[in-house]
C-alpha atoms as a PDB file:
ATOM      1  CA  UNK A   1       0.000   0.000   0.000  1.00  0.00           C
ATOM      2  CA  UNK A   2       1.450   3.434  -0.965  1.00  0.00           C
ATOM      3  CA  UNK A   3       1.617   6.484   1.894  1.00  0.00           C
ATOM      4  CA  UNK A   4      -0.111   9.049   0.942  1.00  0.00           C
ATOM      5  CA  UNK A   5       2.734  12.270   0.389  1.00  0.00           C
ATOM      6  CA  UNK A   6       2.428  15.672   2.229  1.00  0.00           C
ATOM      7  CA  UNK A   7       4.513  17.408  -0.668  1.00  0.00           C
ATOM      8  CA  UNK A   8       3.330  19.111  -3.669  1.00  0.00           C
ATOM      9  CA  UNK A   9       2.055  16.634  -6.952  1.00  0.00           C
ATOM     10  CA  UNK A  10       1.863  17.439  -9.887  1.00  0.00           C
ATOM     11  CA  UNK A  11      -2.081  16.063  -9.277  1.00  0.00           C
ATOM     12  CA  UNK A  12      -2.356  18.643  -6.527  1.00  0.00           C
ATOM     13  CA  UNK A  13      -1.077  21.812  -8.630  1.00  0.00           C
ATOM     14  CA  UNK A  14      -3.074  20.685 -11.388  1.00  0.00           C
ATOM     15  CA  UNK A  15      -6.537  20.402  -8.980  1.00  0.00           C
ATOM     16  CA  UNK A  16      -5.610  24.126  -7.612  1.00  0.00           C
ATOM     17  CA  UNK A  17      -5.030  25.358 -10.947  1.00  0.00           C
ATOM     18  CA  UNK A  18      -8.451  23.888 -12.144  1.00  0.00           C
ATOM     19  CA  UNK A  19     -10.132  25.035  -9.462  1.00  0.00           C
ATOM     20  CA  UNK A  20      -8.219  28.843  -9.832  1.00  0.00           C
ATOM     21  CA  UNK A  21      -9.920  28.688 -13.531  1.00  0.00           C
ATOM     22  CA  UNK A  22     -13.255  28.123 -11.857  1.00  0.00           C
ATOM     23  CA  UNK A  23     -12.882  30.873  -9.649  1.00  0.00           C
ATOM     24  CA  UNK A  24     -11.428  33.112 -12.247  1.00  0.00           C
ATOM     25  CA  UNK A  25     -14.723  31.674 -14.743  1.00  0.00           C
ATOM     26  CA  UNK A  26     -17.198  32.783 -12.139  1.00  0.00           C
ATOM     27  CA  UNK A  27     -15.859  36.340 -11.998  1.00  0.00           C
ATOM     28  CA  UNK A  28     -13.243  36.451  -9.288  1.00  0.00           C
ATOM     29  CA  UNK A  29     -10.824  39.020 -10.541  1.00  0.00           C
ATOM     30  CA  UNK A  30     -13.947  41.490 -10.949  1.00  0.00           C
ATOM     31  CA  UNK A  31     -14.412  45.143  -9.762  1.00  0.00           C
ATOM     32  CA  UNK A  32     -17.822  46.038 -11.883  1.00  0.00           C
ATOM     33  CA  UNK A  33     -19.507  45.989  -8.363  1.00  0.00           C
ATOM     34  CA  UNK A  34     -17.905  47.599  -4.962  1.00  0.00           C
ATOM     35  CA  UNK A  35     -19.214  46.267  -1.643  1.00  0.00           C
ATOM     36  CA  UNK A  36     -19.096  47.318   2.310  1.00  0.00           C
ATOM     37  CA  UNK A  37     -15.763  49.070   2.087  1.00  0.00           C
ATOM     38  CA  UNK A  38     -14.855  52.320   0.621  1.00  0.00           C
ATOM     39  CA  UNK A  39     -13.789  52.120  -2.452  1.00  0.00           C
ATOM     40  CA  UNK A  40     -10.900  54.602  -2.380  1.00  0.00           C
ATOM     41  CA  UNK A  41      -9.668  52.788   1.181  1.00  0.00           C
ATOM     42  CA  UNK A  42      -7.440  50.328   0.701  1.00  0.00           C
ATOM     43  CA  UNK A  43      -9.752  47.396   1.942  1.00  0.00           C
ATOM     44  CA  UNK A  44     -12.128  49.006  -0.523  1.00  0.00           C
ATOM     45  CA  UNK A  45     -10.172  48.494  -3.179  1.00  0.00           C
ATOM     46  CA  UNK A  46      -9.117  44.721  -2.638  1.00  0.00           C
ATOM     47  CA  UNK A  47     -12.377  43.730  -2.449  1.00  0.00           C
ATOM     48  CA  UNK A  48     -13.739  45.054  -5.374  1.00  0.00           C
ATOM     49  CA  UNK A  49     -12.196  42.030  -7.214  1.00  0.00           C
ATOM     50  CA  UNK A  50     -15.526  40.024  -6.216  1.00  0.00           C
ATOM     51  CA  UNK A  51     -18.309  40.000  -7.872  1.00  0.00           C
ATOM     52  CA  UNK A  52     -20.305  38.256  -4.524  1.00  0.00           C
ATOM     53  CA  UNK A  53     -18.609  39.216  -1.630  1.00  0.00           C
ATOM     54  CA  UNK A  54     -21.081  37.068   0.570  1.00  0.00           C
ATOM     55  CA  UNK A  55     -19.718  33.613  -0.922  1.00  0.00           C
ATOM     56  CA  UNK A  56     -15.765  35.433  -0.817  1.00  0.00           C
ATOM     57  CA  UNK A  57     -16.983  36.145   2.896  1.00  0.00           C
ATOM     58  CA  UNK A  58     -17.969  32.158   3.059  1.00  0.00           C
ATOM     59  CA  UNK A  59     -14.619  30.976   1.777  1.00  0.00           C
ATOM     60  CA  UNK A  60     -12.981  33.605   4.009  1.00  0.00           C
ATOM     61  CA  UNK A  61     -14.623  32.053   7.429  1.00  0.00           C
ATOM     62  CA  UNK A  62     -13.796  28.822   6.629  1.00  0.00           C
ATOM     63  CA  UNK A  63      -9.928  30.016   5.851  1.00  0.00           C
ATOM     64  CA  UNK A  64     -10.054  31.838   8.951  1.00  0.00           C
ATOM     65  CA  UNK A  65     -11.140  28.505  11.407  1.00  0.00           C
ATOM     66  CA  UNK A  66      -7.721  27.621  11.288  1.00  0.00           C
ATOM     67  CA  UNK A  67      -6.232  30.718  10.479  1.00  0.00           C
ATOM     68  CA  UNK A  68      -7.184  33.113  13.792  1.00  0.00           C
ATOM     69  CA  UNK A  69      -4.531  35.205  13.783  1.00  0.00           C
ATOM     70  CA  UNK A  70      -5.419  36.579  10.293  1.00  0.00           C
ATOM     71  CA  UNK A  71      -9.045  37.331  11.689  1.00  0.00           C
ATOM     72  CA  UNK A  72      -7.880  41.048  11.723  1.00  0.00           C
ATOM     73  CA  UNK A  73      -9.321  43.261   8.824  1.00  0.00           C
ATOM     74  CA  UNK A  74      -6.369  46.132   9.122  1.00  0.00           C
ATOM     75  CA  UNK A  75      -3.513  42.912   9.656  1.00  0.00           C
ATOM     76  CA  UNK A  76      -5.033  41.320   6.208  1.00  0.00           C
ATOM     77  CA  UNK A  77      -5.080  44.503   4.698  1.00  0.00           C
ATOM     78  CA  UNK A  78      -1.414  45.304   5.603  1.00  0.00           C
ATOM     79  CA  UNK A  79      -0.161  41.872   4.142  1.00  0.00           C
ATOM     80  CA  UNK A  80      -2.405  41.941   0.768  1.00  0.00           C
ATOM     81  CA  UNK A  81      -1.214  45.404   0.360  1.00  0.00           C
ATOM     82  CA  UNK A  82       2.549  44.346   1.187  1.00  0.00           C
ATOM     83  CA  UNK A  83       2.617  41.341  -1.106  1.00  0.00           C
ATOM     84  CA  UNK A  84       0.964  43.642  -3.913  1.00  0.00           C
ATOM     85  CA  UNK A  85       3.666  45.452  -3.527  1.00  0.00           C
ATOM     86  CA  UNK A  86       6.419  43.340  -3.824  1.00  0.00           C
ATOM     87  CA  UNK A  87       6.996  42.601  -0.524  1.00  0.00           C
ATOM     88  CA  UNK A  88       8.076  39.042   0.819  1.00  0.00           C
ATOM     89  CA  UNK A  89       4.707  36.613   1.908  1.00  0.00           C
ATOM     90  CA  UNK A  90       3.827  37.544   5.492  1.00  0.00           C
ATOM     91  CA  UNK A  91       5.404  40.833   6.155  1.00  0.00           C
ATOM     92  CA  UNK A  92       3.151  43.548   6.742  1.00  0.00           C
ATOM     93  CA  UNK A  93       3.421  47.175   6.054  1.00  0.00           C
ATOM     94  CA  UNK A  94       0.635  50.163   7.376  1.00  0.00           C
ATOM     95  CA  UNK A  95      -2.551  49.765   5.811  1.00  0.00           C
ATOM     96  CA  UNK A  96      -2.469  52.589   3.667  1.00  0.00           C
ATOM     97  CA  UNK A  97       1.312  52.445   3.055  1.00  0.00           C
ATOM     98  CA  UNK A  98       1.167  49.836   0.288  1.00  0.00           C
ATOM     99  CA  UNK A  99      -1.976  51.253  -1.450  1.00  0.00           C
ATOM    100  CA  UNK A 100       0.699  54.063  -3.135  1.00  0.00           C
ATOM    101  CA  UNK A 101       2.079  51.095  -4.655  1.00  0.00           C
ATOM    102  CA  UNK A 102      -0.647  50.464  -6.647  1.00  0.00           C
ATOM    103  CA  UNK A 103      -2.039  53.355  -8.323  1.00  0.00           C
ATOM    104  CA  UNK A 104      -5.133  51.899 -10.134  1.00  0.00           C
ATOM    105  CA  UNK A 105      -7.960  48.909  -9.402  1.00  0.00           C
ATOM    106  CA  UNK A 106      -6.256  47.341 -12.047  1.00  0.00           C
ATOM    107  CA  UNK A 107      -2.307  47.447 -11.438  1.00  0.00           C
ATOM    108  CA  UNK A 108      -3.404  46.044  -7.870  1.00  0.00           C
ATOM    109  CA  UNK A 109      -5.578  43.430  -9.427  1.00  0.00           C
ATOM    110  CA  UNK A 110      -2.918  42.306 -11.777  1.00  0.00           C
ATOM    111  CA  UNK A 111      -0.334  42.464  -8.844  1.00  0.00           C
ATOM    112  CA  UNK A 112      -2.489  40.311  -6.895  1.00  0.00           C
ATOM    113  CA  UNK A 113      -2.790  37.696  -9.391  1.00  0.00           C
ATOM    114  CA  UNK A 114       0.854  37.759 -10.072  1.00  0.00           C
ATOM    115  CA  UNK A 115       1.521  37.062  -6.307  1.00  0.00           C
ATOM    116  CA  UNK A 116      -1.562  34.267  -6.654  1.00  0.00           C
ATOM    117  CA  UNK A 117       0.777  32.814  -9.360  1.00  0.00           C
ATOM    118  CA  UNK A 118       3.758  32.975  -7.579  1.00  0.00           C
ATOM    119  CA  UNK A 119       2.367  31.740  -4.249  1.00  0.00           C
ATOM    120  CA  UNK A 120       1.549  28.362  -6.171  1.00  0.00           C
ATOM    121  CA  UNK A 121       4.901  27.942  -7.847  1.00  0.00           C
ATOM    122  CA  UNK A 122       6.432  28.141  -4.293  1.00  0.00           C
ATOM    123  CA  UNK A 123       3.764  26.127  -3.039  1.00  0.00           C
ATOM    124  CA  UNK A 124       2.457  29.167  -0.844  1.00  0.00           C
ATOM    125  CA  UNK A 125      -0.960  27.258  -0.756  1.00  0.00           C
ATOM    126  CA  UNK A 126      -4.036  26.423   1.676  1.00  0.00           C
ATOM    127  CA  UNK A 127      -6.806  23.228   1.248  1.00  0.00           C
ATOM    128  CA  UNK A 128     -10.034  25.426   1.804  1.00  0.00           C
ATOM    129  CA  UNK A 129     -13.478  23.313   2.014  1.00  0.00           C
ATOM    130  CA  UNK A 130     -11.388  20.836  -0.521  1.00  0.00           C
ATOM    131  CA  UNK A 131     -10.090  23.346  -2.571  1.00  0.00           C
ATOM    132  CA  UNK A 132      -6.347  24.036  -3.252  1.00  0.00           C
ATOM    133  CA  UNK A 133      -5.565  27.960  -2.773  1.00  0.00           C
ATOM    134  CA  UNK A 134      -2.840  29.803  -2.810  1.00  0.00           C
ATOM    135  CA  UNK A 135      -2.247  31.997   0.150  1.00  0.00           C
ATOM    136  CA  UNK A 136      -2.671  35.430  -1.168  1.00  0.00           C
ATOM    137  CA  UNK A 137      -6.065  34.289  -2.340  1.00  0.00           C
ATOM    138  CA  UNK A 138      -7.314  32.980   0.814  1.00  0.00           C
ATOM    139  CA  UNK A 139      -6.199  35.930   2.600  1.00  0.00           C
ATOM    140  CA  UNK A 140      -8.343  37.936  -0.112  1.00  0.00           C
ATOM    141  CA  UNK A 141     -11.691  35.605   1.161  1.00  0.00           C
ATOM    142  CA  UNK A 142     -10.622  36.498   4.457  1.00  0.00           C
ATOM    143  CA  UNK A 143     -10.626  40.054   3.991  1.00  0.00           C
ATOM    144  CA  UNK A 144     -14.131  39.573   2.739  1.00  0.00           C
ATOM    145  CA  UNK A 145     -15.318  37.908   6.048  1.00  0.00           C
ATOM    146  CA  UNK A 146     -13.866  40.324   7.988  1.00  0.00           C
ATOM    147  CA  UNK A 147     -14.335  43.269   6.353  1.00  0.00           C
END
């Protein structure tokens, strides 16, 4: 009988990148509707990549079960804003710091899914209700339940 392997397969990039496609299919990098936040605020202007923030806000809670210590909207905020900006994965700047980085919705959409990219090539990635996601994603659901 074969043990099962912690590590990365090439079975396991190819389910998160199928299920990525999905998410990107049913509108994830979107901004044609704003929700709660201020759009001009830096939270604001993450989560205008959803197109339902209620099912992001789903996803987000059940990231954030085993995740507590990302349960706080201005700590979230300060690493999505960080990693948009070029920063490493995990270090955090102020919350509004970062958001000079990114001077339009869409160069901090397109930054974000470059660090979505990169986050699965260096296996930065999260199993979410059965779904493989890379951390800069999850973080972005999280935002949502938070927010």
């Amino acid at each position: 009988m074969a043990m099962k392997s912690d590590r990365m397969s090439r079975r396991r990039i190819l389910g998160g990148a199928v299920g990525l496609a999905g998410l990107v299919a049913a509108g994830w990098p979107r901004r044609a509707h704003a929700r709660r936040a201020d759009a001009t605020s830096p939270a604001g202007r993450l989560l205008e990549i959803f197109r339902d923030t209620a099912a992001a806000a789903a996803v987000g809670r059940a990231y954030l079960l085993n995740r507590p210590e990302e349960q706080d909207r201005d700590r979230l905020v300060a690493l999505l804003m960080s990693r948009a900006a070029g920063g490493p994965d995990g270090a955090a700047t102020a919350p509004g710091a970062a958001a000079v980085a990114a001077p339009d919705h869409r160069t901090l959409h397109e930054r974000l899914r470059r660090c979505t990219r990169e986050d699965f090539a260096c296996g930065r990635t999260v199993w979410v209700q059965g779904v493989l996601l890379a951390r800069t994603e999850a973080r972005l659901y999280a935002l949502a339940a938070v927010a």
